[in-house]
Protein backbone atom coordinates (compact mmCIF):
# COMPACT_ATOMS: atom_id res chain seq x y z
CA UNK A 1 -20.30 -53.22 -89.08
CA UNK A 2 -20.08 -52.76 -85.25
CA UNK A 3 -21.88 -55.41 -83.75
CA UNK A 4 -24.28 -53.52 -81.44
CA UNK A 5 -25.19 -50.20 -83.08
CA UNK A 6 -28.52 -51.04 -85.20
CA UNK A 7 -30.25 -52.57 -81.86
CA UNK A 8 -31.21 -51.60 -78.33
CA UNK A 9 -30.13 -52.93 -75.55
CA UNK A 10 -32.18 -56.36 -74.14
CA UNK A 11 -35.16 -54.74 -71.82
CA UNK A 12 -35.52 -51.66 -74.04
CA UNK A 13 -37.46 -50.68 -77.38
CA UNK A 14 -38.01 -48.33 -80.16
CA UNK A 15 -41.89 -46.76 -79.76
CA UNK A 16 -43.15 -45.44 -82.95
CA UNK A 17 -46.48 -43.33 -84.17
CA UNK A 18 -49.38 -44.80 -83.12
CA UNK A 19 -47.51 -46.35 -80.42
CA UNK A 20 -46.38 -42.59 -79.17
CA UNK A 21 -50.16 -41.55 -79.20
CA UNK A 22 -51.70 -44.92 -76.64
CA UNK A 23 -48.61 -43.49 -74.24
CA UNK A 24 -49.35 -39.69 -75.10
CA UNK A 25 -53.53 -40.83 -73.87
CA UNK A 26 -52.46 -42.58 -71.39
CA UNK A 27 -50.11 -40.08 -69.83
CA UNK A 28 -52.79 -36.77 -70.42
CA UNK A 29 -55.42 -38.90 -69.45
CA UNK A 30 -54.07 -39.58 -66.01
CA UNK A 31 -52.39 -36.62 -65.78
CA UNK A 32 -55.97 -34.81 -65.84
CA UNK A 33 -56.72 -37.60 -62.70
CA UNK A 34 -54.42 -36.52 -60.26
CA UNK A 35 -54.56 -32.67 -61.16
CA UNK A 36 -58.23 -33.20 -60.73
CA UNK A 37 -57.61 -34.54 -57.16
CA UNK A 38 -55.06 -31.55 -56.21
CA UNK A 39 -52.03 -33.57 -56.89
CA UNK A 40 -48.76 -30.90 -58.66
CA UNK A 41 -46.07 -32.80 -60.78
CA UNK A 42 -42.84 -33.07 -59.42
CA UNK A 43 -39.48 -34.34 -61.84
CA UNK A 44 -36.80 -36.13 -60.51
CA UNK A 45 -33.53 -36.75 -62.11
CA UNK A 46 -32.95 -40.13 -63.61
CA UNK A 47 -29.28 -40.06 -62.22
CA UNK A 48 -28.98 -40.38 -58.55
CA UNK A 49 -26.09 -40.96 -56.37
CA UNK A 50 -26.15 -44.67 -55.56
CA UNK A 51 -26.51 -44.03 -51.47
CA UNK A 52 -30.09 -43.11 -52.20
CA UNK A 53 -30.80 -46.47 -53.09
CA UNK A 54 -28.30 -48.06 -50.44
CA UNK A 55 -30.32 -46.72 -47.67
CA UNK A 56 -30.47 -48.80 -44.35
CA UNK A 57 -33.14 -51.13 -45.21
CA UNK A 58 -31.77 -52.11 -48.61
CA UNK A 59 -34.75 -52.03 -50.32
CA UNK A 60 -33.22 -52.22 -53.81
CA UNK A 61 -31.46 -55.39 -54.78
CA UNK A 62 -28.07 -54.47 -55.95
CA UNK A 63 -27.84 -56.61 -58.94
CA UNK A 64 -30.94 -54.71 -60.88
CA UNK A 65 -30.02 -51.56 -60.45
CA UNK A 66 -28.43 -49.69 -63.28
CA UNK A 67 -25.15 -48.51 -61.98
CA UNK A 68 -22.48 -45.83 -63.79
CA UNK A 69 -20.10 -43.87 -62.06
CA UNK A 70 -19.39 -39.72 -62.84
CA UNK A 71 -16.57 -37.69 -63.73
CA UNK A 72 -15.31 -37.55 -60.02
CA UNK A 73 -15.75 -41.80 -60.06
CA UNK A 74 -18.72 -41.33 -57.24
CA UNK A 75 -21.44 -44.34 -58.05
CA UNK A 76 -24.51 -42.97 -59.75
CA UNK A 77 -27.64 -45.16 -60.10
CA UNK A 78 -30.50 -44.76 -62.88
CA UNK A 79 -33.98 -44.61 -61.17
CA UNK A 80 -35.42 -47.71 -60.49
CA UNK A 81 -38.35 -46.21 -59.15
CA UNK A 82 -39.86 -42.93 -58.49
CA UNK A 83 -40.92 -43.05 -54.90
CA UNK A 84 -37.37 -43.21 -53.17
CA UNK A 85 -36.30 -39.76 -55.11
CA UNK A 86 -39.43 -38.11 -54.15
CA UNK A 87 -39.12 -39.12 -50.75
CA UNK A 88 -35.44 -37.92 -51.18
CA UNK A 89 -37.08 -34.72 -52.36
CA UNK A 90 -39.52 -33.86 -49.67
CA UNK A 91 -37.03 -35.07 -47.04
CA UNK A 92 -34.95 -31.87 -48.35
CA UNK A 93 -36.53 -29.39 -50.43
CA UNK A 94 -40.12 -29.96 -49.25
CA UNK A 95 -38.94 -30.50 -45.84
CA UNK A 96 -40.58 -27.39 -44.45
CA UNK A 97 -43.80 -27.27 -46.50
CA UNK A 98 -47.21 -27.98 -44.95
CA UNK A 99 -49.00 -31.32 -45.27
CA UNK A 100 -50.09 -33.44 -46.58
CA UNK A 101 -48.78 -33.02 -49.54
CA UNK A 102 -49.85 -34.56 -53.03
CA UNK A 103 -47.35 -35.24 -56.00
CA UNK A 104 -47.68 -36.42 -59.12
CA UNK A 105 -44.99 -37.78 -61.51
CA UNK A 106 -44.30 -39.27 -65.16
CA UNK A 107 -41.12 -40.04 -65.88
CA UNK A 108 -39.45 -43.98 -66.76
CA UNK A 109 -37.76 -45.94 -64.20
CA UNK A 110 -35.52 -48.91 -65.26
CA UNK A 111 -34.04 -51.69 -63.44
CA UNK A 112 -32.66 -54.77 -64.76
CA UNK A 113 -34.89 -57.97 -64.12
CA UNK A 114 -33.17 -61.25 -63.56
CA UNK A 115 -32.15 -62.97 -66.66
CA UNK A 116 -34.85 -60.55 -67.89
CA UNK A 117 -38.14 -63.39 -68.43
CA UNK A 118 -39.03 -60.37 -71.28
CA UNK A 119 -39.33 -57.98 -68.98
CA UNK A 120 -38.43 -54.06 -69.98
CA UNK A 121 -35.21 -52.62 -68.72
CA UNK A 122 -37.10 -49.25 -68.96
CA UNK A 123 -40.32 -48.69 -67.80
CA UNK A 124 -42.83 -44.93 -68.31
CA UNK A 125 -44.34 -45.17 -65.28
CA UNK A 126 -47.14 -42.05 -63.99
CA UNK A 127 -48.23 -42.21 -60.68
CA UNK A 128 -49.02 -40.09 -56.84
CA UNK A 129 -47.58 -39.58 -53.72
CA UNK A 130 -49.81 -38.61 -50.72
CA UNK A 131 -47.17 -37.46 -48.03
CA UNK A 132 -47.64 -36.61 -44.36
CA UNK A 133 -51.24 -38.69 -43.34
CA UNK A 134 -51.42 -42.36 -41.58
CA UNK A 135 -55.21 -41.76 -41.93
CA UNK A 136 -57.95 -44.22 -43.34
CA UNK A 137 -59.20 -41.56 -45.94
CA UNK A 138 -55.33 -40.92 -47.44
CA UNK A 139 -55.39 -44.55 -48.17
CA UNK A 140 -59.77 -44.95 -49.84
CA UNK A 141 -58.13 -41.52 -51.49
CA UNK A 142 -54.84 -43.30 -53.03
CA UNK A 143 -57.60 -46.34 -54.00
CA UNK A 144 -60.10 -43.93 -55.72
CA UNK A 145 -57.35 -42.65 -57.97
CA UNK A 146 -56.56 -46.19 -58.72
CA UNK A 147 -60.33 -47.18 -59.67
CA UNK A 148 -60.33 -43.55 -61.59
CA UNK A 149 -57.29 -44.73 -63.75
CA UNK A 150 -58.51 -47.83 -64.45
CA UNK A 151 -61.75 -47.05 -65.48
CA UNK A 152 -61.31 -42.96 -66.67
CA UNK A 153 -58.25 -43.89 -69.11
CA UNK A 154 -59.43 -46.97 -70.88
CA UNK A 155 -63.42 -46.83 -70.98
CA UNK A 156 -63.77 -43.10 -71.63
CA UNK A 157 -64.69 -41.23 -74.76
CA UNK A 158 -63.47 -41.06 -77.62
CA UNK A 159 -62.12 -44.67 -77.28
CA UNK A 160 -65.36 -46.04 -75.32
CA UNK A 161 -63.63 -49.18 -74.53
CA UNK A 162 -64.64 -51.63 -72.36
CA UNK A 163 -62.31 -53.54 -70.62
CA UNK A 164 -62.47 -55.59 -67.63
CA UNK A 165 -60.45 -54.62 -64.52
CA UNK A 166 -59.86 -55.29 -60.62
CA UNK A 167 -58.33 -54.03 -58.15
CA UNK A 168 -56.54 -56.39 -55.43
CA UNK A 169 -56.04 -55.10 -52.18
CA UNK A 170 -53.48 -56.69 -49.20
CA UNK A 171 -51.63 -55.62 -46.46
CA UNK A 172 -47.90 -56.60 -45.90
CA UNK A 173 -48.14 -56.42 -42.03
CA UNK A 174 -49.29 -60.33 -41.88
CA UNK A 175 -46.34 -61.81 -43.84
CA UNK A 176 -44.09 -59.76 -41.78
CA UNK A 177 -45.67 -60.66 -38.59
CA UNK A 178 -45.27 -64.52 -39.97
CA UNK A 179 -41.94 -63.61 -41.24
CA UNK A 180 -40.68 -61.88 -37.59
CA UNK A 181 -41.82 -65.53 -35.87
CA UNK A 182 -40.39 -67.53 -38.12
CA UNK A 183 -36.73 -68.86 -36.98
CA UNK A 184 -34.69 -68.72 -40.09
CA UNK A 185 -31.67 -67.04 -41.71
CA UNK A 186 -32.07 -63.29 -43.30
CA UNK A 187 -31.16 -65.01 -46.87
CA UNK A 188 -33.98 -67.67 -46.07
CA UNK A 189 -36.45 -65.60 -45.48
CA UNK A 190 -35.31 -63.27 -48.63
CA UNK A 191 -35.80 -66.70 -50.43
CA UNK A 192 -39.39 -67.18 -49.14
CA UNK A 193 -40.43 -63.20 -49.95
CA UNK A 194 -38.99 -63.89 -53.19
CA UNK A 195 -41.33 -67.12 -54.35
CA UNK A 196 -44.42 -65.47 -52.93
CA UNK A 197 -43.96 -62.45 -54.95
CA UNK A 198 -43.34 -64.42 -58.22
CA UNK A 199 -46.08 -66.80 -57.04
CA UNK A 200 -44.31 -70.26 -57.38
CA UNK A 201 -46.05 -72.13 -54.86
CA UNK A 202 -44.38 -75.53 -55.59
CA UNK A 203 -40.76 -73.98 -54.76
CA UNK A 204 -42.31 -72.54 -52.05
CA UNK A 205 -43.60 -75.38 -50.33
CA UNK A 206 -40.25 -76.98 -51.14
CA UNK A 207 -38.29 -74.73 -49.36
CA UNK A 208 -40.61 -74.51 -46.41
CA UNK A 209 -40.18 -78.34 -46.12
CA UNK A 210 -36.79 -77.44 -45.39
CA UNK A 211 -37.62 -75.26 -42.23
CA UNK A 212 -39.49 -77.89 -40.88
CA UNK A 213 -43.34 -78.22 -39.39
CA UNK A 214 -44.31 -75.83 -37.56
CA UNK A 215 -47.47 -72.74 -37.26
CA UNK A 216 -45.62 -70.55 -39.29
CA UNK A 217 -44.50 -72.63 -42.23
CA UNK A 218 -47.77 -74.00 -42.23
CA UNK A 219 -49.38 -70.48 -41.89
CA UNK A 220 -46.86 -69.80 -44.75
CA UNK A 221 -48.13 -72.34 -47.05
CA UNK A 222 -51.68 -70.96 -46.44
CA UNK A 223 -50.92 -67.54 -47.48
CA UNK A 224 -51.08 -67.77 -51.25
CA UNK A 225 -53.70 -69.51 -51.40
CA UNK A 226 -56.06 -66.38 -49.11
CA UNK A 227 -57.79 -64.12 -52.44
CA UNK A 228 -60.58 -63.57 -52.99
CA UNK A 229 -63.88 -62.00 -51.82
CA UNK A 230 -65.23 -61.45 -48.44
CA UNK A 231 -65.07 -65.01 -47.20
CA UNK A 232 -61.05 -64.76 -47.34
CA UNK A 233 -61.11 -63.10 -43.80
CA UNK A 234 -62.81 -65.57 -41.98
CA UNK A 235 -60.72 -68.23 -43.59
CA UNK A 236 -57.50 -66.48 -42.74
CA UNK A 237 -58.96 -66.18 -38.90
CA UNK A 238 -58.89 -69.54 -39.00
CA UNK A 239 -55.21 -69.95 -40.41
CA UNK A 240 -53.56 -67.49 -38.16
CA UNK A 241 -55.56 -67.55 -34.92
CA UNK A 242 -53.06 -64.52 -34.06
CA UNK A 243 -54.41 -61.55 -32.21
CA UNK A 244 -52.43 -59.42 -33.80
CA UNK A 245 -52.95 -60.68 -37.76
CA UNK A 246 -56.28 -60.80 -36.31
CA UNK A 247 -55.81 -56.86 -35.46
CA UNK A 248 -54.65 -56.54 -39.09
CA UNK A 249 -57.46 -58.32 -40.97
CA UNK A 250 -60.56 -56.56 -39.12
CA UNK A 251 -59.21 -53.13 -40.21
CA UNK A 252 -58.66 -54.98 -43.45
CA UNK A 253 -62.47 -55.68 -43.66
CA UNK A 254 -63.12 -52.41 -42.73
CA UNK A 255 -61.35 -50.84 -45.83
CA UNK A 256 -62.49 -53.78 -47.99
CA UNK A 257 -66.37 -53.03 -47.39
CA UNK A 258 -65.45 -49.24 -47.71
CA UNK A 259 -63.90 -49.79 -50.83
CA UNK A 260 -66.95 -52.01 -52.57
CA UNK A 261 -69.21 -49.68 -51.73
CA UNK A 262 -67.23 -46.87 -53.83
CA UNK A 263 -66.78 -49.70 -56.63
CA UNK A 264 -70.35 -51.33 -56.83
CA UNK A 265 -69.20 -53.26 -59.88
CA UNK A 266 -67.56 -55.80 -57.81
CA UNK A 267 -64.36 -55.49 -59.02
CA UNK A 268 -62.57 -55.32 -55.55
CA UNK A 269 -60.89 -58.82 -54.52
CA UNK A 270 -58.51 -59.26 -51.24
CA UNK A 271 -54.92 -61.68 -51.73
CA UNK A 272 -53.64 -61.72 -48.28
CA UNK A 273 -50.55 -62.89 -50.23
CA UNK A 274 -49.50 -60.11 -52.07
CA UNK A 275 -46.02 -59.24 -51.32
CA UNK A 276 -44.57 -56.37 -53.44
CA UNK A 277 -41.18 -56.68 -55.06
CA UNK A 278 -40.16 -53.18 -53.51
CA UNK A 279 -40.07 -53.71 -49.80
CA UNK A 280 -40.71 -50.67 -47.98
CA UNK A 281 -44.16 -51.10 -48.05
CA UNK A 282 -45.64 -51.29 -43.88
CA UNK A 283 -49.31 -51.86 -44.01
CA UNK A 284 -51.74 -51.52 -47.59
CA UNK A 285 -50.46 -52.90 -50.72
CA UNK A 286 -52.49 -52.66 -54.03
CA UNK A 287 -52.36 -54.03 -57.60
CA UNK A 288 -55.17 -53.15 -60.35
CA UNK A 289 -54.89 -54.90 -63.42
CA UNK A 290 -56.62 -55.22 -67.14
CA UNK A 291 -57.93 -57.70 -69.17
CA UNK A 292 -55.41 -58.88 -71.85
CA UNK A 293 -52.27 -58.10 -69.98
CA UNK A 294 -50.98 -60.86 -67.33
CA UNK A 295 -48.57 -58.73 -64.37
CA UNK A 296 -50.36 -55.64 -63.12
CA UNK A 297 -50.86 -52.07 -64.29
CA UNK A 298 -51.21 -50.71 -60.98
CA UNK A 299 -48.77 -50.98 -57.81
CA UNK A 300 -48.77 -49.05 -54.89
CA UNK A 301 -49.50 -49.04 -51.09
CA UNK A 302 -48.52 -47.56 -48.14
CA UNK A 303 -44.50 -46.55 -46.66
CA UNK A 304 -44.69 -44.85 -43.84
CA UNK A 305 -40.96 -45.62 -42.83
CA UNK A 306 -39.38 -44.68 -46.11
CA UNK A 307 -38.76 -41.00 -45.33
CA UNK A 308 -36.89 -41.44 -41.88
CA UNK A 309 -34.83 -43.40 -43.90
CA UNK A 310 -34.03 -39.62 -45.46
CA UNK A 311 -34.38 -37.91 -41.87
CA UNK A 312 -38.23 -36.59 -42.22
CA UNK A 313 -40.39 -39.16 -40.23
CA UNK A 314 -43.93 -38.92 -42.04
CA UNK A 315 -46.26 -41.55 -43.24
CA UNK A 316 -46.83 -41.92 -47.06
CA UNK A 317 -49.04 -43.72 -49.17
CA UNK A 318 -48.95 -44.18 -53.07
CA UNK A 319 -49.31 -46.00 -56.11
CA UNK A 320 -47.69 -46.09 -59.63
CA UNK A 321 -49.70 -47.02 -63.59
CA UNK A 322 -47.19 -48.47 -65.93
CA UNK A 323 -47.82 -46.28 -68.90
CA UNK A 324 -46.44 -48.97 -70.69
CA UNK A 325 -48.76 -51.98 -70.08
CA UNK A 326 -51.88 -49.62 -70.46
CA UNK A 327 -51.21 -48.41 -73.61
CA UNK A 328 -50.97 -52.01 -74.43
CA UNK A 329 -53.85 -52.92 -73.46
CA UNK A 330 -55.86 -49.56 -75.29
CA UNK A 331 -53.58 -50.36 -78.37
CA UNK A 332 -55.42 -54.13 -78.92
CA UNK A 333 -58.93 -52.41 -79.20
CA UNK A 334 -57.95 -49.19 -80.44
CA UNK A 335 -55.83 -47.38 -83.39
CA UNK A 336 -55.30 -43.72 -83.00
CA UNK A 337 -55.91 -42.25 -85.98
CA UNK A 338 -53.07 -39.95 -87.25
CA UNK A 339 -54.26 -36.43 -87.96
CA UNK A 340 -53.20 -35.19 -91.42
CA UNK A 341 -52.09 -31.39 -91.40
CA UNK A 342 -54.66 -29.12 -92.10
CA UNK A 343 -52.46 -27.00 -94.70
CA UNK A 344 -50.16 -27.28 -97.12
CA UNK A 345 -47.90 -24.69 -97.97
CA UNK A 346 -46.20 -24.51 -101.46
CA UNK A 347 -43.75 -22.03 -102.03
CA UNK A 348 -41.54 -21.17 -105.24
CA UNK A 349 -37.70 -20.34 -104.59
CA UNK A 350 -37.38 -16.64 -102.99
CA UNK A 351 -40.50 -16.91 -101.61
CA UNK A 352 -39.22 -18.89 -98.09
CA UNK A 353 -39.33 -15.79 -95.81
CA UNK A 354 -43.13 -14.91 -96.87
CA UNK A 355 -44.05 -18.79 -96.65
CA UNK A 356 -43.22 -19.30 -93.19
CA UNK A 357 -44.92 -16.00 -92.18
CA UNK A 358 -48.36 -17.55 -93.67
CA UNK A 359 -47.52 -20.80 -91.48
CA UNK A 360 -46.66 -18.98 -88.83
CA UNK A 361 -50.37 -16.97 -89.05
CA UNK A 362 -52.00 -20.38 -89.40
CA UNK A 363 -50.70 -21.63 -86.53
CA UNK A 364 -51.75 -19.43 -84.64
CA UNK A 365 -55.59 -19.83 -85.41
CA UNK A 366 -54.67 -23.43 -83.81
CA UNK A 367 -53.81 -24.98 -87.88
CA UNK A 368 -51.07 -27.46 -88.21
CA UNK A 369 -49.06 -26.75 -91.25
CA UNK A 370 -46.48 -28.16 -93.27
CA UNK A 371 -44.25 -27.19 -95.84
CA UNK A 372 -43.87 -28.65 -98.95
CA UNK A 373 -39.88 -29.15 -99.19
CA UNK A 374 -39.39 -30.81 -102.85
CA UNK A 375 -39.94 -29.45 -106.19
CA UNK A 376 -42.88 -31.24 -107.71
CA UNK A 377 -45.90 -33.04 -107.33
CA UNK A 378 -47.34 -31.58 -104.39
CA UNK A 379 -50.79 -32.35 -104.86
CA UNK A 380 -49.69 -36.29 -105.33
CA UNK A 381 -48.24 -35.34 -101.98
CA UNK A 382 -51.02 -33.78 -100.37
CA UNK A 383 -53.36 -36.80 -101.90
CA UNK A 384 -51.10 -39.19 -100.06
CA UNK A 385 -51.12 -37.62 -96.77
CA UNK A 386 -55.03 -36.72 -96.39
CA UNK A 387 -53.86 -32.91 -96.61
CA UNK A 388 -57.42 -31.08 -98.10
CA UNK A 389 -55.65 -27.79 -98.48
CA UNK A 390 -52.72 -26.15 -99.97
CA UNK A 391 -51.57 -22.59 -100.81
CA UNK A 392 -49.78 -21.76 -103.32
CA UNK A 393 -47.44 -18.88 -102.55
CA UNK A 394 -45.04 -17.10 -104.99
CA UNK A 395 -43.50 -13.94 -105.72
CA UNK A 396 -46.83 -11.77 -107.02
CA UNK A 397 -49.46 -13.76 -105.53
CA UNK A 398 -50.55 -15.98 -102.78
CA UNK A 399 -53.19 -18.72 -103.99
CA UNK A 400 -55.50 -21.37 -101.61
CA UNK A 401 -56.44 -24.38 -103.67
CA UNK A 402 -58.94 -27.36 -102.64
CA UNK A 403 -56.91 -30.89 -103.11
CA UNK A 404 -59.47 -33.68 -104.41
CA UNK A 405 -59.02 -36.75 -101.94
């Protein structure tokens, strides 16, 4: 026996039934969201040539992409996200169409995560892009459809769930303001975006030991530690004392009282220290997340540099639901139940052509239908599968009998 063919590769997985029908919710339910809001669904290939992910800014680590090469040996890349395609996209295609424009997707990304830490390799992801406005309301927009996911897809009928959620909001503009004063090395500075976006403080502070004392790697050491609620801007004031951080955080506060008043269940907190794995984000960064799953359902924010990267200089703002972790979350309160067929058709030998006519007019009056395919017991069958109705066709008659549950 080969020694790889009954298994998938690490990162990946087999999703079965009632599994397909939490991702099937989750992917109509937001789906309704953004077409709702005005947003049209755009599909990008999962193959792209490498260079779209090797732009100038680098903003893909090489090592966790998925890389293959085509029939003419040119480097091809599986998506690792959806936002650098679209861009791609409307950099091209959509190059001449008005804006702003608004773009919905579902399709998986993959990426490889170092040494894994049981992560997926391959991710459904469903998500918006808001193209061609730097303005306040493109970004409370982007964060409505957030708070509409989070609440719309797992607390509405028929599920009526209730699950906790909140929505974090940051801006990446202070750690690169602290990262553009701080005298270090490209690779250490890669080092310290690295631990603050996996959050482990105690390397952190270790390697900030090793850049010495100063107001940055102190103002460095503060920055994880700035979430929470309202109070978090004046303590960062205090931290930074930097007119423009200072700049940063008031518009901050704007947004922040903006966005509780939309969300008047209080489940808006700020983390100055979110830094997003993907870095072309250049001002708001969000995460939403749900009770009973630990990493975030929600990731998004604002790149307003990522299409002059493709020749089309317009802002952008967006965010992205892993399909996955939702579904996850739904599946731990809630079993869909699998819908028997509504008819079973039984048909002697000779009698195929006329059977799948009848299906075929059953279907149509919005019936799902199966054929019975062996040669005996088909009422044990029917039993088995909740299946209430069956009709019995042969070669003089056509019969509908009840079947007793």
């Amino acid at each position: 026996m080969r020694r790889y063919d009954l298994i998938t590769p690490e990162g990946t997985r087999d999703f079965l039934f009632e599994e397909c029908a939490l991702k099937r919710i989750v992917e109509t339910r937001t789906r309704e969201i953004f077409k709702s809001m005005g947003y049209t669904r755009v599909i990008t290939p999962a193959l792209e040539f490498l260079d779209v992910f090797r732009i100038n800014s680098g903003y893909f680590s090489q090592e966790e992409l998925c890389k293959l090469t085509d029939n003419k040996g040119r480097l091809i890349a599986v998506r690792p996200d959806s936002t650098t395609p679209i861009a791609r996209v409307v950099a091209t295609r959509l190059k001449d169409a008005k804006l702003p424009l608004r773009l919905y997707y579902t399709q998986p990304v993959y990426h490889f995560a170092p040494s894994l830490k049981g992560k997926s390799t391959e991710i459904n992801q469903t998500g918006i892009e808001l193209i061609g406005s730097n303005s306040r309301m493109a970004d409370i927009e982007v964060i409505s459809v957030a708070f509409s996911v989070l609440t719309t897809v797992v607390q509405n009928a028929p599920m009526n769930l209730k699950v906790n959620y909140s929505l974090e909001l940051g801006d990446i503009r202070i750690f690169r303001e602290l990262m553009h004063k701080l005298n270090a090395t490209p690779a250490q500075k890669e080092e310290i975006h690295s631990l603050i976006e996996s959050k482990n403080y105690p390397a952190l502070n270790d390697f900030l030991d090793t850049l010495g004392d100063n107001k940055i790697t102190r103002s460095l050491r503060k920055l994880p530690t700035l979430f929470g609620g309202e109070e978090v801007f004046e303590r960062a004031s205090n931290v930074f004392q930097d007119e423009r951080i200072q700049e940063i955080l008031d518009n901050m506060k704007a947004l922040y009282h903006t966005v509780c008043a939309i969300n008047t269940e209080g489940k808006v907190t700020v983390d100055l220290g979110l830094v997003n794995k993907t870095d072309y984000y250049t001002g708001l960064v969000i995460k939403g997340y749900l009770e009973g799953y630990g990493e975030e359902v929600i990731s998004g924010g604002r790149y307003d540099k990522l299409l002059d990267e493709f020749g089309y200089d317009v802002p952008a703002v967006g965010m992205a639901v892993n399909v996955d972790a939702v579904a996850n979350v739904i599946g731990k309160k809630y079993t869909p139940v699998q819908t028997p067929a509504d008819v079973l058709i039984v048909a002697e030998n000779g009698c195929e052509v006329q059977a799948v006519k009848t299906a075929e007019l059953l279907r149509e009056k919005g019936l799902c239908v199966e054929h019975f395919l062996d040669s005996e017991n088909a009422e044990q069958y029917a039993q088995d599968r909740g299946i209430r109705k069956m009709i019995l066709i042969s070669k003089d008659s056509e019969k509908e009998v009840t079947v007793n549950g």
